[in-house]
C-alpha atoms as a PDB file:
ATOM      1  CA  UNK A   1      14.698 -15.951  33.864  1.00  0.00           C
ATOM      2  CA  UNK A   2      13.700 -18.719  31.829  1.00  0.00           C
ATOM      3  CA  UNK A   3       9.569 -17.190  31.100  1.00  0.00           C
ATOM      4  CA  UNK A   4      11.377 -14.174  30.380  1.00  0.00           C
ATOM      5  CA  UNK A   5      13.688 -15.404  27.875  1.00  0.00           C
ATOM      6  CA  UNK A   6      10.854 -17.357  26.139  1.00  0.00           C
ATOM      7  CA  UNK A   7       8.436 -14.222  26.182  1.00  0.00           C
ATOM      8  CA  UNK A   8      11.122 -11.889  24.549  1.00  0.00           C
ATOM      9  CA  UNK A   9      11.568 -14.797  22.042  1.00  0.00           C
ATOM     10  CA  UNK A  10       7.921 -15.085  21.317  1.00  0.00           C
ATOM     11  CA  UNK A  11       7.472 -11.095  21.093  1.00  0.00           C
ATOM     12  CA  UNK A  12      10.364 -11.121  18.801  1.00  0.00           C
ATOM     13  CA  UNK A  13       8.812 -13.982  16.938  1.00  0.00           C
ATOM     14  CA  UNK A  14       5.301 -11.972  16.576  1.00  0.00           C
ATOM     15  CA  UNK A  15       6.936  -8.770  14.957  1.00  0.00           C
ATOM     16  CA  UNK A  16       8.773 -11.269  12.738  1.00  0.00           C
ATOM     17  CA  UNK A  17       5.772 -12.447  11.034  1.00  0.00           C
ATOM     18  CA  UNK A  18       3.828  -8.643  11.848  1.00  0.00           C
ATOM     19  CA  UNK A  19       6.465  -7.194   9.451  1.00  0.00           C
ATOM     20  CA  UNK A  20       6.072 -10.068   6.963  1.00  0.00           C
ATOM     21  CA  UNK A  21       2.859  -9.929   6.646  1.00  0.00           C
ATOM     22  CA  UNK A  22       2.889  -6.103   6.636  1.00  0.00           C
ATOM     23  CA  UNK A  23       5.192  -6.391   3.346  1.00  0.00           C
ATOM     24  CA  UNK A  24       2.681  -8.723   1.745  1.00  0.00           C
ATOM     25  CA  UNK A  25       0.382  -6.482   1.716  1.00  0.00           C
ATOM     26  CA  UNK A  26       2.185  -3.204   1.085  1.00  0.00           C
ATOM     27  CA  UNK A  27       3.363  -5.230  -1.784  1.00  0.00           C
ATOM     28  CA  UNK A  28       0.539  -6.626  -3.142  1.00  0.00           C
ATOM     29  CA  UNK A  29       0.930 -10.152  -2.371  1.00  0.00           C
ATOM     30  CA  UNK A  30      -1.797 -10.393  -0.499  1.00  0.00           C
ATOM     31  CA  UNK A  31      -4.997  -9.529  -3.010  1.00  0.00           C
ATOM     32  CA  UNK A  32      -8.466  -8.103  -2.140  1.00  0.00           C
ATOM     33  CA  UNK A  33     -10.736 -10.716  -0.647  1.00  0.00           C
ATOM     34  CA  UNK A  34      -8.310 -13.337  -0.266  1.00  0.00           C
ATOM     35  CA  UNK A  35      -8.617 -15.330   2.921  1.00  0.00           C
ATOM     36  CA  UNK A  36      -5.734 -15.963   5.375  1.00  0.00           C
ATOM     37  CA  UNK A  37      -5.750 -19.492   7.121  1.00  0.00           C
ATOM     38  CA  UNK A  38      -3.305 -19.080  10.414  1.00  0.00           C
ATOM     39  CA  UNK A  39      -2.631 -22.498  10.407  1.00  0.00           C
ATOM     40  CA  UNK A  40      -1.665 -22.252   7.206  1.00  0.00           C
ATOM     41  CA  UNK A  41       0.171 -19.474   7.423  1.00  0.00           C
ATOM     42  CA  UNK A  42       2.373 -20.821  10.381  1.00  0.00           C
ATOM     43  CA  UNK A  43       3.098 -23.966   8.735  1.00  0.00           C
ATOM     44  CA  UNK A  44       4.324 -21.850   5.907  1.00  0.00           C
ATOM     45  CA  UNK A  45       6.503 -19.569   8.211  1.00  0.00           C
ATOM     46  CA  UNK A  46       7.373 -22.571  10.240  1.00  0.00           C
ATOM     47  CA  UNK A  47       6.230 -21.094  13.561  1.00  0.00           C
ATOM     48  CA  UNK A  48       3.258 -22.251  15.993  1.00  0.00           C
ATOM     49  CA  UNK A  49      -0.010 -20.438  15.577  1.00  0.00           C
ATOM     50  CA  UNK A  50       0.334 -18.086  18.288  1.00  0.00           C
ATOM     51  CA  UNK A  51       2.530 -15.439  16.452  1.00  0.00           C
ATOM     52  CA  UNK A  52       0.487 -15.319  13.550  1.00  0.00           C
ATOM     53  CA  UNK A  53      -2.520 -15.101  15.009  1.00  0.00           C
ATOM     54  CA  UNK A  54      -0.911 -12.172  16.811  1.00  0.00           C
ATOM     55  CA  UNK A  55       0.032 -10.887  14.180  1.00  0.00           C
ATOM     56  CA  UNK A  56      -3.486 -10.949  12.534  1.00  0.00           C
ATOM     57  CA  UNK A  57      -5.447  -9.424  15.334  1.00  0.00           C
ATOM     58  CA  UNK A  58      -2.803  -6.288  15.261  1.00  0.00           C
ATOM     59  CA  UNK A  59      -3.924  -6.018  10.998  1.00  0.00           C
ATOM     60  CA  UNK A  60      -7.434  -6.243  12.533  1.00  0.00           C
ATOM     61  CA  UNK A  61      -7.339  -3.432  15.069  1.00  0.00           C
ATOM     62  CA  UNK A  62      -5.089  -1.532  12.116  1.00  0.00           C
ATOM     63  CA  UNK A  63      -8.099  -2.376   9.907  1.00  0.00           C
ATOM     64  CA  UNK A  64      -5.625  -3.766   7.130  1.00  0.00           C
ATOM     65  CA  UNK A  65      -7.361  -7.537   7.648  1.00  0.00           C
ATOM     66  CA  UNK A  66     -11.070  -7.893   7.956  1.00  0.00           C
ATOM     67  CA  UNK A  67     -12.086 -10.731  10.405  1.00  0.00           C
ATOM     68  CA  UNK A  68     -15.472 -11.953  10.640  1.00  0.00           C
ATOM     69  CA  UNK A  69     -15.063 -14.986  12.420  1.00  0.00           C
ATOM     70  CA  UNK A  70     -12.126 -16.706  13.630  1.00  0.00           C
ATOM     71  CA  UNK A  71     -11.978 -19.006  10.708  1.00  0.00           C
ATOM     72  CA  UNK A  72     -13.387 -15.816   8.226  1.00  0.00           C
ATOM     73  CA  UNK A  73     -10.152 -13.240   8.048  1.00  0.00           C
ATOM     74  CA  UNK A  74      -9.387 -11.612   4.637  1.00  0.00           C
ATOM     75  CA  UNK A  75      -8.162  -8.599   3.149  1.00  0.00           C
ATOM     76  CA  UNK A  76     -10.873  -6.380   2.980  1.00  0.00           C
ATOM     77  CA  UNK A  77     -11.872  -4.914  -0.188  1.00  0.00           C
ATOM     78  CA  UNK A  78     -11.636  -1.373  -0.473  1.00  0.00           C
ATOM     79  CA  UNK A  79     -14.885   0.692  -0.953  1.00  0.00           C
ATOM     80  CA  UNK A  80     -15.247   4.562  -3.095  1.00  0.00           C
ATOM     81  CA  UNK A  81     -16.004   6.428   0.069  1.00  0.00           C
ATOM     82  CA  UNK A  82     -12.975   5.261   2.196  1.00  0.00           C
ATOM     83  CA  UNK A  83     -10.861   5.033  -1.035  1.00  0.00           C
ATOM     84  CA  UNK A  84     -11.989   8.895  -1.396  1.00  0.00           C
ATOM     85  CA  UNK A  85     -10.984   9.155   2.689  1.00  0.00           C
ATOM     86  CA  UNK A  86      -7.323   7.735   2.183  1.00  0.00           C
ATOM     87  CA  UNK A  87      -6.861   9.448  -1.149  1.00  0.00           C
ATOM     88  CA  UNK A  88      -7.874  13.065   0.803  1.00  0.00           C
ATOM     89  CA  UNK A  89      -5.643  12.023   3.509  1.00  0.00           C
ATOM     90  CA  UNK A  90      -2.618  10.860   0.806  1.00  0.00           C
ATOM     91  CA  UNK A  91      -2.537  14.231  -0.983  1.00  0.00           C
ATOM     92  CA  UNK A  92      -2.210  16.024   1.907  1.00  0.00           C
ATOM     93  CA  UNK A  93       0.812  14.207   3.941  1.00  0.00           C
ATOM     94  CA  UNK A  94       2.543  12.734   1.132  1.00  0.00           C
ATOM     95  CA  UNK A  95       2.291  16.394  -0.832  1.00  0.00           C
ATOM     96  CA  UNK A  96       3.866  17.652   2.780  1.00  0.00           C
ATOM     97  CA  UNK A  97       6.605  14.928   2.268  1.00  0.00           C
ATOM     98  CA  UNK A  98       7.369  15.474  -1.239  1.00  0.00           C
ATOM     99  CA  UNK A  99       7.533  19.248  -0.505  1.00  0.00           C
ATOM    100  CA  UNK A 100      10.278  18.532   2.541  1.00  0.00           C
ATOM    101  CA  UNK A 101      11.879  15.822   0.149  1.00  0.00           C
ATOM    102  CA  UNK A 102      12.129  18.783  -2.535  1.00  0.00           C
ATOM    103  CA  UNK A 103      14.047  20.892   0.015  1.00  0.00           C
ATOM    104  CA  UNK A 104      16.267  18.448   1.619  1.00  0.00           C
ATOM    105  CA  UNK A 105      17.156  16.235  -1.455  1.00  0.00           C
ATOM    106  CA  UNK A 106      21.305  15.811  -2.145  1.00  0.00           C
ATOM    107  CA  UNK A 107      22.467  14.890  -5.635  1.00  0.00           C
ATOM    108  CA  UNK A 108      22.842  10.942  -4.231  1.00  0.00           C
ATOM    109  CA  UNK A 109      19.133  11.317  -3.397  1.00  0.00           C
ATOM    110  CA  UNK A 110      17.513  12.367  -6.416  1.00  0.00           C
ATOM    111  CA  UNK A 111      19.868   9.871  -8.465  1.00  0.00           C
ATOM    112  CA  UNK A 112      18.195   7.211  -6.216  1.00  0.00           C
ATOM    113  CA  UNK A 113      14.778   8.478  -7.166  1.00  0.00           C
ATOM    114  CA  UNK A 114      15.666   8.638 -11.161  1.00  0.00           C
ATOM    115  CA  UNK A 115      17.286   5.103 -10.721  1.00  0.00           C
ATOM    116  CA  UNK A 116      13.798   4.112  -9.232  1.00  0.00           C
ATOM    117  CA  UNK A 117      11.845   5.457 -12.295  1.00  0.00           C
ATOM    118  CA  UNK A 118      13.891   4.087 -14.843  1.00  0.00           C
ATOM    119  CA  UNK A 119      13.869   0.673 -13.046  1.00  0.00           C
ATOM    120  CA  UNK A 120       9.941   1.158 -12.929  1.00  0.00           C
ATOM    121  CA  UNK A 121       9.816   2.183 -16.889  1.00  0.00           C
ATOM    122  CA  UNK A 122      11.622  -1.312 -17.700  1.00  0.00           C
ATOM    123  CA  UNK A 123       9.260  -3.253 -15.426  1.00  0.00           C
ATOM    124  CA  UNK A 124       6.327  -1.649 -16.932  1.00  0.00           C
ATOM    125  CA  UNK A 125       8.065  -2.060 -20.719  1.00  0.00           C
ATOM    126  CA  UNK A 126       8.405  -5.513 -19.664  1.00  0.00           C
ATOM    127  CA  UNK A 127       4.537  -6.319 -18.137  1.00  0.00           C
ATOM    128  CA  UNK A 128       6.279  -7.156 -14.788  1.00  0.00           C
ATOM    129  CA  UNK A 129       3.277  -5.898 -12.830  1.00  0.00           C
ATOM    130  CA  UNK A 130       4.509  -7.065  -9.818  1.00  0.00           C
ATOM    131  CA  UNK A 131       8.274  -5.408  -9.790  1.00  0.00           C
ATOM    132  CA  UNK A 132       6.670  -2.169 -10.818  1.00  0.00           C
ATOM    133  CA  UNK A 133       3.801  -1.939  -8.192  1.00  0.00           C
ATOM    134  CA  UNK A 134       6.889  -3.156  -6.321  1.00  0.00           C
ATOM    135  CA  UNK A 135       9.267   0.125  -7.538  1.00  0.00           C
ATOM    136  CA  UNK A 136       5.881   2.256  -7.267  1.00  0.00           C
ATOM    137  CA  UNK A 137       5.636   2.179  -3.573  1.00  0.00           C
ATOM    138  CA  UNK A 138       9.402   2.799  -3.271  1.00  0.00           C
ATOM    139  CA  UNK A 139       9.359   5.440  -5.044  1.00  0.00           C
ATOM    140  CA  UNK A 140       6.524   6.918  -2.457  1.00  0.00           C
ATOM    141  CA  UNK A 141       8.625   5.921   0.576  1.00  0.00           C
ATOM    142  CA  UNK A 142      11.640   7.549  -0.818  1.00  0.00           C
ATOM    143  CA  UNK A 143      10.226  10.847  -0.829  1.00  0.00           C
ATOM    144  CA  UNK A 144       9.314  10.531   3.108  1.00  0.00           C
ATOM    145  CA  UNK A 145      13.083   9.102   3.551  1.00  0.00           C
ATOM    146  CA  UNK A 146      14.329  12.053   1.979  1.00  0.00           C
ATOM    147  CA  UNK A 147      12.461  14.320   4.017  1.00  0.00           C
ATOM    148  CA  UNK A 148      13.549  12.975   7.155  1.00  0.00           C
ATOM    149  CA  UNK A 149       9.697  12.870   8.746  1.00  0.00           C
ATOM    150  CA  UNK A 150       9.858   9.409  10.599  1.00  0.00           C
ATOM    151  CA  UNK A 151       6.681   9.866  12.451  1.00  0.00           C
ATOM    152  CA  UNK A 152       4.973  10.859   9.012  1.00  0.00           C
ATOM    153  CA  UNK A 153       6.948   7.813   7.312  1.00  0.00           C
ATOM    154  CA  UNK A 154       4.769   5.412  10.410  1.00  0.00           C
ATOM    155  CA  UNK A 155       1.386   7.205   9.351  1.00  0.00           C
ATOM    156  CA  UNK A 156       1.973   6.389   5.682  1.00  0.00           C
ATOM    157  CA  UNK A 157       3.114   2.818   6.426  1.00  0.00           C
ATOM    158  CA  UNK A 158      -0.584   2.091   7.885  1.00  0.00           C
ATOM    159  CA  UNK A 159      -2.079   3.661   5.141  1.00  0.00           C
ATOM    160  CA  UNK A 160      -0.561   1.653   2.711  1.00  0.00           C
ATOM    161  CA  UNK A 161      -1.327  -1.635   4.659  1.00  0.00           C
ATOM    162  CA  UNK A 162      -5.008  -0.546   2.933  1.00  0.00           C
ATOM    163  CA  UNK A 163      -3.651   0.590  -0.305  1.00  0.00           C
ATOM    164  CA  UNK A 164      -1.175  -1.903  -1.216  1.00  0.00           C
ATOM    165  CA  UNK A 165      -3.492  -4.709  -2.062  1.00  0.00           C
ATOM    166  CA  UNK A 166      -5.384  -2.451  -3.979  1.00  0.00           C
ATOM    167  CA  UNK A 167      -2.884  -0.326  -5.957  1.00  0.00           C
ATOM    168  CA  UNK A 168      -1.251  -4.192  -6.895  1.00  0.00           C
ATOM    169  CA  UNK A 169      -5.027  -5.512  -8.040  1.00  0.00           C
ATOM    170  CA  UNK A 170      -5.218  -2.744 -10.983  1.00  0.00           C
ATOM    171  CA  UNK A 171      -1.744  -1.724 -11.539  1.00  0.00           C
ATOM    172  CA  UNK A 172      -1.513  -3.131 -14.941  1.00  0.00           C
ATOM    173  CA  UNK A 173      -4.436  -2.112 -15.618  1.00  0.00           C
ATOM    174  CA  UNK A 174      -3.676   1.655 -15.241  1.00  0.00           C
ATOM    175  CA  UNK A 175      -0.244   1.726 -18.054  1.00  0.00           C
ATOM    176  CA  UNK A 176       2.117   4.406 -18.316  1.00  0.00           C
ATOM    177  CA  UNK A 177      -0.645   6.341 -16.061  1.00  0.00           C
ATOM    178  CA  UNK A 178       0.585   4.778 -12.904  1.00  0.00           C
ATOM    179  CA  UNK A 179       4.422   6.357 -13.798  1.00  0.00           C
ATOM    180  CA  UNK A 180       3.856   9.060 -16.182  1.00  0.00           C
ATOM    181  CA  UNK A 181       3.066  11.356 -12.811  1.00  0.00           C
ATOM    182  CA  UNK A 182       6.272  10.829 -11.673  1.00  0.00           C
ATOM    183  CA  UNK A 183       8.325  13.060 -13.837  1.00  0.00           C
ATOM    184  CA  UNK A 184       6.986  16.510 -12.717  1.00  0.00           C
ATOM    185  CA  UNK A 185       7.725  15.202  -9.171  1.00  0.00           C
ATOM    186  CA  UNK A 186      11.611  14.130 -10.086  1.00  0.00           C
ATOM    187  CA  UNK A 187      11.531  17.749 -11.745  1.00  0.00           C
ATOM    188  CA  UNK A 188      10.444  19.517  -8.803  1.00  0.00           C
ATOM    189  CA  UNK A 189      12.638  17.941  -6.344  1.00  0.00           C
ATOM    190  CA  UNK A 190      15.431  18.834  -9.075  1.00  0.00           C
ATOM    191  CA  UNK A 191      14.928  22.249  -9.111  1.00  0.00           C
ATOM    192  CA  UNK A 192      14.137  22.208  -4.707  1.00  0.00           C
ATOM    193  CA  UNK A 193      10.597  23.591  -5.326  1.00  0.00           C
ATOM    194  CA  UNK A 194       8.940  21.843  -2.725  1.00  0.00           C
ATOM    195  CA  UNK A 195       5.361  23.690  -3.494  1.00  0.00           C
ATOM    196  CA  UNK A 196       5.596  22.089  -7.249  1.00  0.00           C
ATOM    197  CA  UNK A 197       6.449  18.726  -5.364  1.00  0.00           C
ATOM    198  CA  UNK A 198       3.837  18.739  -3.286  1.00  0.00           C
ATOM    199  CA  UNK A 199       1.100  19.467  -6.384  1.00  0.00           C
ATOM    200  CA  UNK A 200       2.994  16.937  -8.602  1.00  0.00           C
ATOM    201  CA  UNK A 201       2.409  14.584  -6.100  1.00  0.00           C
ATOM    202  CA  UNK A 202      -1.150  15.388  -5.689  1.00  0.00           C
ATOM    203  CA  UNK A 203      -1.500  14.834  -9.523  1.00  0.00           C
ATOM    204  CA  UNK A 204       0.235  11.162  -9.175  1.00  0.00           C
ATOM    205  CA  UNK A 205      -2.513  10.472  -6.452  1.00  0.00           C
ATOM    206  CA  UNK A 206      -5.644  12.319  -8.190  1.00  0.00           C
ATOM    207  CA  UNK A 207      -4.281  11.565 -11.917  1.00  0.00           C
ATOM    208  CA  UNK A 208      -2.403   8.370 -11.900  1.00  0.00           C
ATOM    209  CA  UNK A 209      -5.256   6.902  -9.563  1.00  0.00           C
ATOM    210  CA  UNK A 210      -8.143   7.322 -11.945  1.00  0.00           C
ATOM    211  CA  UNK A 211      -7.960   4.085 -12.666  1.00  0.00           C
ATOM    212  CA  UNK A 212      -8.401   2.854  -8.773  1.00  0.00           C
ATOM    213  CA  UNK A 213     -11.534   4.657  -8.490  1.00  0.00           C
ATOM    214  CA  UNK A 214     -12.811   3.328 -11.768  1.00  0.00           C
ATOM    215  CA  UNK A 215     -12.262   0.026 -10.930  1.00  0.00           C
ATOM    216  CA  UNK A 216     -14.234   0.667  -7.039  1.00  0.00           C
ATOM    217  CA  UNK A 217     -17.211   2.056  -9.126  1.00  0.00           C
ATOM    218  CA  UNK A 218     -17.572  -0.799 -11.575  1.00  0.00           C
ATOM    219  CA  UNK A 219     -16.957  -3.400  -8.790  1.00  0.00           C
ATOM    220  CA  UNK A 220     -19.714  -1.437  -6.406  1.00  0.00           C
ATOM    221  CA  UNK A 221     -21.880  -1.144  -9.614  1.00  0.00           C
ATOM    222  CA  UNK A 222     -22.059  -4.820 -10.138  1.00  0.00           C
ATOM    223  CA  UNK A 223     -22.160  -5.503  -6.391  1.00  0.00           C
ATOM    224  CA  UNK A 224     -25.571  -3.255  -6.347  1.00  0.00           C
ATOM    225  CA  UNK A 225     -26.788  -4.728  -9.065  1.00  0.00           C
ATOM    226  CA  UNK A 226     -26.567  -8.097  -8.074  1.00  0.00           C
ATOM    227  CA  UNK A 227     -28.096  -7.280  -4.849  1.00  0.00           C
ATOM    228  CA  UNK A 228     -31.106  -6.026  -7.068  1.00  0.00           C
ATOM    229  CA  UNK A 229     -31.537  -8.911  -9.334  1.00  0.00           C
ATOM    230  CA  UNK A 230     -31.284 -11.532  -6.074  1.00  0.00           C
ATOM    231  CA  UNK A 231     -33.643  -9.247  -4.651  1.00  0.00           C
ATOM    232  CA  UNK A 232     -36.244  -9.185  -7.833  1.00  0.00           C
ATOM    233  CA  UNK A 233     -36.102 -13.118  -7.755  1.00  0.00           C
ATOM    234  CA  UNK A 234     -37.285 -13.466  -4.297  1.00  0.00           C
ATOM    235  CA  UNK A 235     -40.549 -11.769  -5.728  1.00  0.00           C
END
């Protein structure tokens, strides 16, 4: 009874820090290229290594974490043709949720999404980068709430284990752009038209995300082209 007890606690233990470290990176605490130490890590959390490292091999097999050795595991950075993959994949089930979401939304609901924009207009007003990306990806994840798709709402959570991290990294850099998509959504989902929803949303992702692919083609620009000057000085 005793091993059974102790496995339940550890398994309870490993989605502990799964889900925290999930968050981090939805969230944008956890950047591009930045290296997670489990021992760290678990001295941070205050739990053994076993957990984390758990934890870490089920981001690995969910691709969220890279790991190239045991002591190498980072967040990956993104590249233009998966970007291009996810963003495909984004327009088509969060367009389907923001066209349920248009259908299904009460009053309460869409006051909840408003309160969220407004929220995200003072954060941007104020250069919090952080509390907007933060409001951002609420926003998102209301709209799958709202249309009651919990099995959709698990698909999207994986995707933005990739995204978050990435969407945080160039937020500020992308203004009013990153919000300014969001009105023709909230005015959709007023008036119930879920087809205007769904391409509203579509021009948040496309639009509002300009600025993500611009900043994957400068990054693979320089990346090329200091592949080709290391190569010219081997000559």
């Amino acid at each position: 009874m005793t091993d059974a007890l102790d496995t339940l606690e550890h398994d309870n233990l490993g989605s502990t820090v799964y889900h925290l470290l999930c968050n981090a990176l939805i969230q944008g605490k956890l950047k591009p290229g930045e290296r997670l130490k489990i021992r760290e890590l678990a001295a941070r959390l205050g739990t053994s290594v076993t957990p984390v490292r758990d934890a870490i091999l089920r981001l690995v097999q969910e691709q969220a974490l890279a790991m190239k050795s045991a002591r190498d595991i980072r967040v990956p950075h993104m590249t233009v043709a998966r970007y291009l993959e996810i963003r495909a994949i984004r327009i088509k089930l969060e367009g389907l949720a923001a066209e349920m979401a248009a259908q299904n939304a009460s009053a309460e609901q869409i006051a909840l999404l408003e309160e969220l924009v407004r929220q995200n207009e003072q954060a941007i007003a104020d250069g919090d980068t952080a509390r907007g990306c933060d409001l951002n990806q609420r926003f998102h994840f209301a709209l799958v709430d709202i249309a009651g798709m919990p099995f959709l709402q698990g698909i999207l959570y994986r995707i933005w284990l990739q995204m978050g991290p990435l969407i945080a990294d160039v937020y500020g850099a992308g203004g009013d752009d990153m919000l300014d998509f969001h009105y023709p959504v909230l005015a959709a989902i007023r008036a119930h038209d879920g087809p205007a929803a769904a391409r509203a949303i579509s021009d948040d992702i496309l639009c509002g995300g300009q600025v993500i692919l611009q900043h994957l083609q400068a990054a693979e620009l320089t990346a090329s082209a200091r592949q080709t000057s290391a190569a010219g000085g081997e000559d």
